[in-house]
Protein backbone atom coordinates (compact mmCIF):
# COMPACT_ATOMS: atom_id res chain seq x y z
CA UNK A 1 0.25 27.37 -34.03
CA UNK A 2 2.53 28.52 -36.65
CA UNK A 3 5.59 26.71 -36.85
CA UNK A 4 7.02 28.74 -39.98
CA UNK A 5 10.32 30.18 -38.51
CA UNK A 6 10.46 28.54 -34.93
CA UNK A 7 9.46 25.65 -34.49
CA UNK A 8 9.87 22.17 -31.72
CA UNK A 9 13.14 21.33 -33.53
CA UNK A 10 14.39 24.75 -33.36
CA UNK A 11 13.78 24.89 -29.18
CA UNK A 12 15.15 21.69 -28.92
CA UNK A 13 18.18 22.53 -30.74
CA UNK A 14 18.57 25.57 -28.61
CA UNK A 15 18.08 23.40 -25.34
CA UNK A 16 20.88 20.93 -26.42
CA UNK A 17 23.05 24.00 -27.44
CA UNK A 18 22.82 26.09 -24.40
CA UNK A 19 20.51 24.49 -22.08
CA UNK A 20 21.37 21.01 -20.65
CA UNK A 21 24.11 20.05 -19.38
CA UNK A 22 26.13 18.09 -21.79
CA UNK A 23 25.98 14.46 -21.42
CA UNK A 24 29.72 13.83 -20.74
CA UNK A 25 30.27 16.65 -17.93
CA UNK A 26 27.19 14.77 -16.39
CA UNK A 27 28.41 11.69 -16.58
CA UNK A 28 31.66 13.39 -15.12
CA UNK A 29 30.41 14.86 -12.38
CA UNK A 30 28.27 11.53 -11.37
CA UNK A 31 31.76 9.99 -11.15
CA UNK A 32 32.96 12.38 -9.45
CA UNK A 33 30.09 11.95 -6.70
CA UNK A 34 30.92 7.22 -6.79
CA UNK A 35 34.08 8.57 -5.63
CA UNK A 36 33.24 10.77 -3.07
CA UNK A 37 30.87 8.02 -2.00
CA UNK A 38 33.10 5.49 -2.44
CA UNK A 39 35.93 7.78 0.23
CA UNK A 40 33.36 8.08 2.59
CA UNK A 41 32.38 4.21 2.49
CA UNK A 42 36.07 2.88 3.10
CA UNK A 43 36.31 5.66 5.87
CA UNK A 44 33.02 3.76 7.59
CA UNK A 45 34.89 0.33 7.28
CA UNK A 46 37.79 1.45 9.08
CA UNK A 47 35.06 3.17 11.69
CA UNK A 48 32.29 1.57 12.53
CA UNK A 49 31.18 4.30 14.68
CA UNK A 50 30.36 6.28 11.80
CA UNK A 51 26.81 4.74 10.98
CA UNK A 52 26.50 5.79 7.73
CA UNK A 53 23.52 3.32 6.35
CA UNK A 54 22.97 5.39 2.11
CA UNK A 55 24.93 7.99 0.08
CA UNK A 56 22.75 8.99 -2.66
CA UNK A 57 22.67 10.98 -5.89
CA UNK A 58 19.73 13.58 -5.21
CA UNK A 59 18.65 16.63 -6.43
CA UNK A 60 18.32 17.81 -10.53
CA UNK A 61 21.72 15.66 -11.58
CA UNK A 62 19.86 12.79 -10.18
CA UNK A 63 16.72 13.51 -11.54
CA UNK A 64 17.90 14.70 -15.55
CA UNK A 65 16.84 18.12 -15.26
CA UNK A 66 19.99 19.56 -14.41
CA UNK A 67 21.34 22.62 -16.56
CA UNK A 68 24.50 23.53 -18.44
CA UNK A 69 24.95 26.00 -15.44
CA UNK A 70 25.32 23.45 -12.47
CA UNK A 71 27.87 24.07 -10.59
CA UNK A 72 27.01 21.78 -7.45
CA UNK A 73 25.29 18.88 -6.41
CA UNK A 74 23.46 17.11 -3.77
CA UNK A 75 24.32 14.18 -2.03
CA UNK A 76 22.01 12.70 0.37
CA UNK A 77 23.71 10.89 3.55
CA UNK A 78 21.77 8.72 5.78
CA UNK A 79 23.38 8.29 9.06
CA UNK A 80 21.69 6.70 12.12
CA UNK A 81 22.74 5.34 15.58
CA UNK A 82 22.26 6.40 19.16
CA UNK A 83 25.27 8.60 19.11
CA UNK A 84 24.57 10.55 15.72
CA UNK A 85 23.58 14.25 16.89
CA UNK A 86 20.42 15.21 16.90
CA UNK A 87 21.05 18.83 17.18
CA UNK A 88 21.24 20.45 13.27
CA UNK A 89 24.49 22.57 14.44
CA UNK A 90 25.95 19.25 15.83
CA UNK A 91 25.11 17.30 13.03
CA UNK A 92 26.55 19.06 10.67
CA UNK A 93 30.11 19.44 12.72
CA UNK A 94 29.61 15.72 13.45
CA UNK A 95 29.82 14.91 9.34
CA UNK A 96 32.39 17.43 8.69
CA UNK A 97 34.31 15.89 11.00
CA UNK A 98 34.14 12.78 9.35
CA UNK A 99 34.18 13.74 5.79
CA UNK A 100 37.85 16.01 6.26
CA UNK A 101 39.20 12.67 7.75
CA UNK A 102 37.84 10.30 4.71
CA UNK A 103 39.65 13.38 2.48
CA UNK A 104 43.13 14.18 4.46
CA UNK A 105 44.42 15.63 1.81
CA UNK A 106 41.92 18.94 2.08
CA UNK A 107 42.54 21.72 2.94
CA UNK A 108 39.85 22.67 5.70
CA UNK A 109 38.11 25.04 3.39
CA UNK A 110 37.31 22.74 0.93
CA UNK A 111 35.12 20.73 3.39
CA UNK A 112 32.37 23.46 5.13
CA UNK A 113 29.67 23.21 6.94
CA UNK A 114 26.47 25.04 5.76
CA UNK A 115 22.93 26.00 6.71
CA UNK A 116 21.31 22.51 5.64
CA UNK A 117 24.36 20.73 4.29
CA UNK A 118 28.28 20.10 4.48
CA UNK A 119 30.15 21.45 1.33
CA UNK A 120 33.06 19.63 -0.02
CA UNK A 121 34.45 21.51 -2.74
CA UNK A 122 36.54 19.75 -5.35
CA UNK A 123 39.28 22.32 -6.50
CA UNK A 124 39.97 20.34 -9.68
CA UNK A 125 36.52 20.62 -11.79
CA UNK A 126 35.70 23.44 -9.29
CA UNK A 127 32.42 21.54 -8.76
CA UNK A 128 30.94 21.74 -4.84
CA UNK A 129 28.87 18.48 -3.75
CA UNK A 130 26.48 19.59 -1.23
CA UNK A 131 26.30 16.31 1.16
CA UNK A 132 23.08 16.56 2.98
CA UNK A 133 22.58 14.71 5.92
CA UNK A 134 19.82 12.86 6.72
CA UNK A 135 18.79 10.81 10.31
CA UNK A 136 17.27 7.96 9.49
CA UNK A 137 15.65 5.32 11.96
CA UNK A 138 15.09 2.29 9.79
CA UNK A 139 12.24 3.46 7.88
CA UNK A 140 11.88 0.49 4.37
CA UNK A 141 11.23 3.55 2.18
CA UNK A 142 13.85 5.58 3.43
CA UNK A 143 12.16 7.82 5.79
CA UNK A 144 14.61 10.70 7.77
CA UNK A 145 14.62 13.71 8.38
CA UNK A 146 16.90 16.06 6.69
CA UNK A 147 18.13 19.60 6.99
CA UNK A 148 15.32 21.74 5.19
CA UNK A 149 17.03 24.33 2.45
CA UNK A 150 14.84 27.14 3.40
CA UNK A 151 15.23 27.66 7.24
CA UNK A 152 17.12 25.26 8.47
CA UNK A 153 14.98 23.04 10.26
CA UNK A 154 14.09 19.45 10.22
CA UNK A 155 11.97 18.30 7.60
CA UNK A 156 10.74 14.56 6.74
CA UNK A 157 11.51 13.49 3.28
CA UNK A 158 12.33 9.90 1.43
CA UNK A 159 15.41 10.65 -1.23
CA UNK A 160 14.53 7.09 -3.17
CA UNK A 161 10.97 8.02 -3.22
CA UNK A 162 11.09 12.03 -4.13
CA UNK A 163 13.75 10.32 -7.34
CA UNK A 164 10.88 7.93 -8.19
CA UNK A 165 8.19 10.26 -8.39
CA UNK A 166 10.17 11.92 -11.05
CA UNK A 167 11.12 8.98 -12.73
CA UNK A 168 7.58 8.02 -13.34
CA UNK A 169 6.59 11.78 -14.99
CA UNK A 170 9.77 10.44 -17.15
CA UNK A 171 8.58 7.32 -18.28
CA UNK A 172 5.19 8.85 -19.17
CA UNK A 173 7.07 11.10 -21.86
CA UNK A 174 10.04 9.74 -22.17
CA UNK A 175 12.49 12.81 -22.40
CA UNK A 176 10.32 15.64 -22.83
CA UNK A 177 9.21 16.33 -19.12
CA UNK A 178 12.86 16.53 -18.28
CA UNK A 179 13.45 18.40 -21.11
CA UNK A 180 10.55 21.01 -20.47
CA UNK A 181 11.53 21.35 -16.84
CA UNK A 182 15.07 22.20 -17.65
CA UNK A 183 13.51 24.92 -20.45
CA UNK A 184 11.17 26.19 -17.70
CA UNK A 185 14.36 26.34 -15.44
CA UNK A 186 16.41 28.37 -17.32
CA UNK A 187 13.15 30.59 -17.88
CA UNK A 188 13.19 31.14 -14.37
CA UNK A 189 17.02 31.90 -14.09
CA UNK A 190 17.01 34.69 -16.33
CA UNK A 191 13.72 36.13 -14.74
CA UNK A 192 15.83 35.91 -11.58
CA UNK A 193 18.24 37.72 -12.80
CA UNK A 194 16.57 40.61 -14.52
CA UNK A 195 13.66 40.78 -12.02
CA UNK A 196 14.73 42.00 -8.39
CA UNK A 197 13.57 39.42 -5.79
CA UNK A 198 12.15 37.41 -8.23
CA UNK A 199 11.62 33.29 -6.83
CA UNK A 200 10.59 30.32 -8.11
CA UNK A 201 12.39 27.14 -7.06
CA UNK A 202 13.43 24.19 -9.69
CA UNK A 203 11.07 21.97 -7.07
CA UNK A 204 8.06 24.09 -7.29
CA UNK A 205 8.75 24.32 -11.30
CA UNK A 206 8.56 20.29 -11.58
CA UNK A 207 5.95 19.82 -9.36
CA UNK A 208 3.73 22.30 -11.71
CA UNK A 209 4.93 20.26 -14.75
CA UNK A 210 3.92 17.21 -13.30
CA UNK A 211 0.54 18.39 -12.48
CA UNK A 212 0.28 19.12 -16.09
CA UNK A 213 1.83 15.82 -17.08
CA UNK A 214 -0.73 13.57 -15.11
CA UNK A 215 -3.42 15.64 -16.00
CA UNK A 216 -2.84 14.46 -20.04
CA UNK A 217 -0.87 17.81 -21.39
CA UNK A 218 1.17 16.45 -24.16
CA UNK A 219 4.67 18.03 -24.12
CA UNK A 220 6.23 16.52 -27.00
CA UNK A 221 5.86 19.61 -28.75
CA UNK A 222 7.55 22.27 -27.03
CA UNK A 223 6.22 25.72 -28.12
CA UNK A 224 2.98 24.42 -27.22
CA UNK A 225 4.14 23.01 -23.85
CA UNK A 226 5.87 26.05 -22.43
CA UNK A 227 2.61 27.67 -23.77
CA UNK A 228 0.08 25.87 -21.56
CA UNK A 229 2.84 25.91 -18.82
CA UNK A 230 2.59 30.05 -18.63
CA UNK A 231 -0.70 29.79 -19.43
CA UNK A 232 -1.23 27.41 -16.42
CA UNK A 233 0.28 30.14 -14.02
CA UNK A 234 -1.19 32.94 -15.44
CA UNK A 235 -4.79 32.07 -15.14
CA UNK A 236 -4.46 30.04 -12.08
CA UNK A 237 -2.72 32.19 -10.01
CA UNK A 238 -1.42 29.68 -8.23
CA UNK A 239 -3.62 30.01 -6.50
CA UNK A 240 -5.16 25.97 -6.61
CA UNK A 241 -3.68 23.54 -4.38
CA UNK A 242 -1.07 20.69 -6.13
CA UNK A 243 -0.77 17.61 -4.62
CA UNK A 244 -0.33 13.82 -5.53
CA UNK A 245 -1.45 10.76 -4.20
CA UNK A 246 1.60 8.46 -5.28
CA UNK A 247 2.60 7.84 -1.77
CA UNK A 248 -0.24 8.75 0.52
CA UNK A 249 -4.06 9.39 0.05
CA UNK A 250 -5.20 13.00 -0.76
CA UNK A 251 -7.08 13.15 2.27
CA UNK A 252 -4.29 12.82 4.72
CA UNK A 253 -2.74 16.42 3.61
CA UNK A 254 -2.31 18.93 6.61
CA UNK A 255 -4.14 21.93 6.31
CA UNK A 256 -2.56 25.18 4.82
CA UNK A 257 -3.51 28.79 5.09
CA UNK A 258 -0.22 30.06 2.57
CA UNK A 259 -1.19 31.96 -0.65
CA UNK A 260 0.59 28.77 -2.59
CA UNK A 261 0.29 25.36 -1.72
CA UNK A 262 2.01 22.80 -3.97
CA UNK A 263 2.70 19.72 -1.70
CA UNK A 264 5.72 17.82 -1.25
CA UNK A 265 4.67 14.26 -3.47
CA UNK A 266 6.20 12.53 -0.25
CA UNK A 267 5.57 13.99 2.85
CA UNK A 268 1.73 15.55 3.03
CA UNK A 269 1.97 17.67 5.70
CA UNK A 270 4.93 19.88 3.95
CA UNK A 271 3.83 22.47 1.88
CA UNK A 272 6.89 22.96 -0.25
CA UNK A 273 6.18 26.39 -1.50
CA UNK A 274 4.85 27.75 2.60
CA UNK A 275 7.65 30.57 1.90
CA UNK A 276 6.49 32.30 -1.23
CA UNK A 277 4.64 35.49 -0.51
CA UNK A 278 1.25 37.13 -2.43
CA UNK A 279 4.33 39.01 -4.23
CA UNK A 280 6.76 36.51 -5.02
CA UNK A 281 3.37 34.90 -6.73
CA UNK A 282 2.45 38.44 -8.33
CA UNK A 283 6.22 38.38 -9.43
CA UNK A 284 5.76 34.40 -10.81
CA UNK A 285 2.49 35.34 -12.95
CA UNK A 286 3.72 38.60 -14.58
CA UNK A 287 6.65 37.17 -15.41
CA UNK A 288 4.25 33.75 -17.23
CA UNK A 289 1.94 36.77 -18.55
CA UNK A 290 5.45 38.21 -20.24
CA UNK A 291 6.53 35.00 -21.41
CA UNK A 292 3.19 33.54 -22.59
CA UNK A 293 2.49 37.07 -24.80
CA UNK A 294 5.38 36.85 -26.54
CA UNK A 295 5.29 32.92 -27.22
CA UNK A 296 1.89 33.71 -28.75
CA UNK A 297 3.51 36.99 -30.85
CA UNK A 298 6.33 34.49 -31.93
CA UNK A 299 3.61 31.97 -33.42
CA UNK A 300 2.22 35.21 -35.52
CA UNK A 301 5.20 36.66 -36.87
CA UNK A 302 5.33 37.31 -40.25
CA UNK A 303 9.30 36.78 -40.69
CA UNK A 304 12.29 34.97 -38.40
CA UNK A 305 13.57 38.28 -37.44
CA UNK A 306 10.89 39.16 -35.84
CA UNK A 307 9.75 35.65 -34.62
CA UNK A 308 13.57 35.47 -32.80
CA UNK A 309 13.33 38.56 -31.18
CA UNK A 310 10.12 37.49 -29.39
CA UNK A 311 11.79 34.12 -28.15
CA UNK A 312 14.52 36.04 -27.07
CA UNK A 313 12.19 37.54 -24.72
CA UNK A 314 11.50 34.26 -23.12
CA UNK A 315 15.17 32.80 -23.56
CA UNK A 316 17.41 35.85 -23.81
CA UNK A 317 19.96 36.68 -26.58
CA UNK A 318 21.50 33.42 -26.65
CA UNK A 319 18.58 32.04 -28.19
CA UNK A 320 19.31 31.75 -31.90
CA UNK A 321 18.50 29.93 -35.15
């Protein structure tokens, strides 16, 4: 591959620049959650009826791979006891409730329930924290079951264990599996924006990049990784099954008839891509066909003009050198 007039260094460069979010906003913003966590832990001292056993950092801020775009973040709340709800409407009210009195001095708005989660909006940074709550029975690996994203129902999941699972794609290539995610991410931003019903979730995106990862793709260089990446989805379809056997064996997974199965690392019987249709996938692989071509015509341009334009197919005009 031709590295005349884009190059790793170059991508990189453009990642830092417009990409990732900056180190000091995250750092900000993970403040920002300690004392929301902190609130919510004094509130529990002063009520002990409030059996609140975790607060946790989840989601991409948690796991590195957030962009320069985030504007929210998830906060994973384990409460358990015999007189936590076990309705998902009732939940939800029953930790609003609870979080407006830890924060009297919100306004009601800023503290909303939602479909999976209760939004507390923070009217200074303008940043939301999505706290999702979680029931949790004792389980030593952190075991609940949380409000699902996509329709609202209960799904089992482990927090600690779904942040460990990245971690450990991390420490395999240190920095450049976060950093490829968050370049595949803001691939699939754009598409969503320019392509109508276009879907492909950050979770599916780092669950195909750790396939990749364990099965010995090298992503320290990162032309060639976004290149086997769109190459990945554009020959397979995905159409094979994903799954990994860090926390169960491969022959406990449930049985799936969906046109994509890529399994949730900690829970083998959830298939965390059930919702996406034969043409959300047609939608996925035209858009990797797109973005693969004119990585390959960017490699084999004769001059940076022309070399630019074709990234900018991939990134978008804000992609410069």
């Amino acid at each position: 591959m031709s590295r005349e007039h884009v190059g790793h260094r170059d991508i990189l460069r453009f990642a830092e620049d417009r990409v990732n979010l900056p180190r000091e906003k995250a750092s900000e913003y993970r403040a920002q959650v300690r004392r929301l966590r902190e609130r919510l832990e004094g509130y529990v001292a002063e009520h002990p009826d409030f059996t609140l056993r975790k607060m946790l950092l989840s989601g991409s801020l948690a796991k590195g791979t957030a962009l320069r775009s985030l504007n929210d973040i998830d906060v994973a709340c384990y409460i358990s006891g015999a007189d936590a709800p076990q309705s998902i409407n009732e939940l939800l009210t029953y930790l609003a409730e609870r979080l407006r009195k830890a924060f009297p001095n919100f306004s009601p708005d800023q503290v909303q329930p939602q479909t999976y989660s209760v939004t507390v909006s923070f009217r200074g940074s303008g940043l939301d924290v999505d706290v999702v709550p979680i029931l949790y029975d004792g389980d030593p690996q952190w075991y609940g079951n949380l409000v699902s994203q996509e329709d609202g129902s209960f799904l089992k999941t482990s927090i600690p264990l779904h942040l460990d699972f990245a971690s450990k794609r991390k420490k395999a290539q240190e920095y450049h599996f976060a950093q490829v995610v968050r370049l595949v991410k803001y691939w699939a931003k754009r598409q969503k924006q320019e392509r109508d019903g276009f879907r492909f979730k950050s979770f599916m995106i780092e669950l195909v990049m750790a396939k990749l990862c364990d099965d010995g793709l090298d992503l320290s260089d990162y032309p060639e990784a976004l290149q086997h990446f769109f190459t990945y989805i554009a020959t397979s379809g995905l159409a094979d099954q994903i799954a990994f056997s860090d926390y169960y064996p491969l022959s406990s997974i449930g049985t799936f008839t969906e046109p994509v199965r890529i399994i949730d690392p900690v829970n083998a019987l959830n298939n965390a891509s059930r919702l996406y249709t034969t043409a959300n996938v047609d939608d996925i692989v035209d858009a990797a066909l797109d973005a693969g071509d004119a990585i390959d015509a960017a490699l084999a341009a004769p001059n940076k003009q022309l070399t630019i334009g074709y990234w900018q197919k991939v990134f978008g005009p804000a992609f410069q050198v």
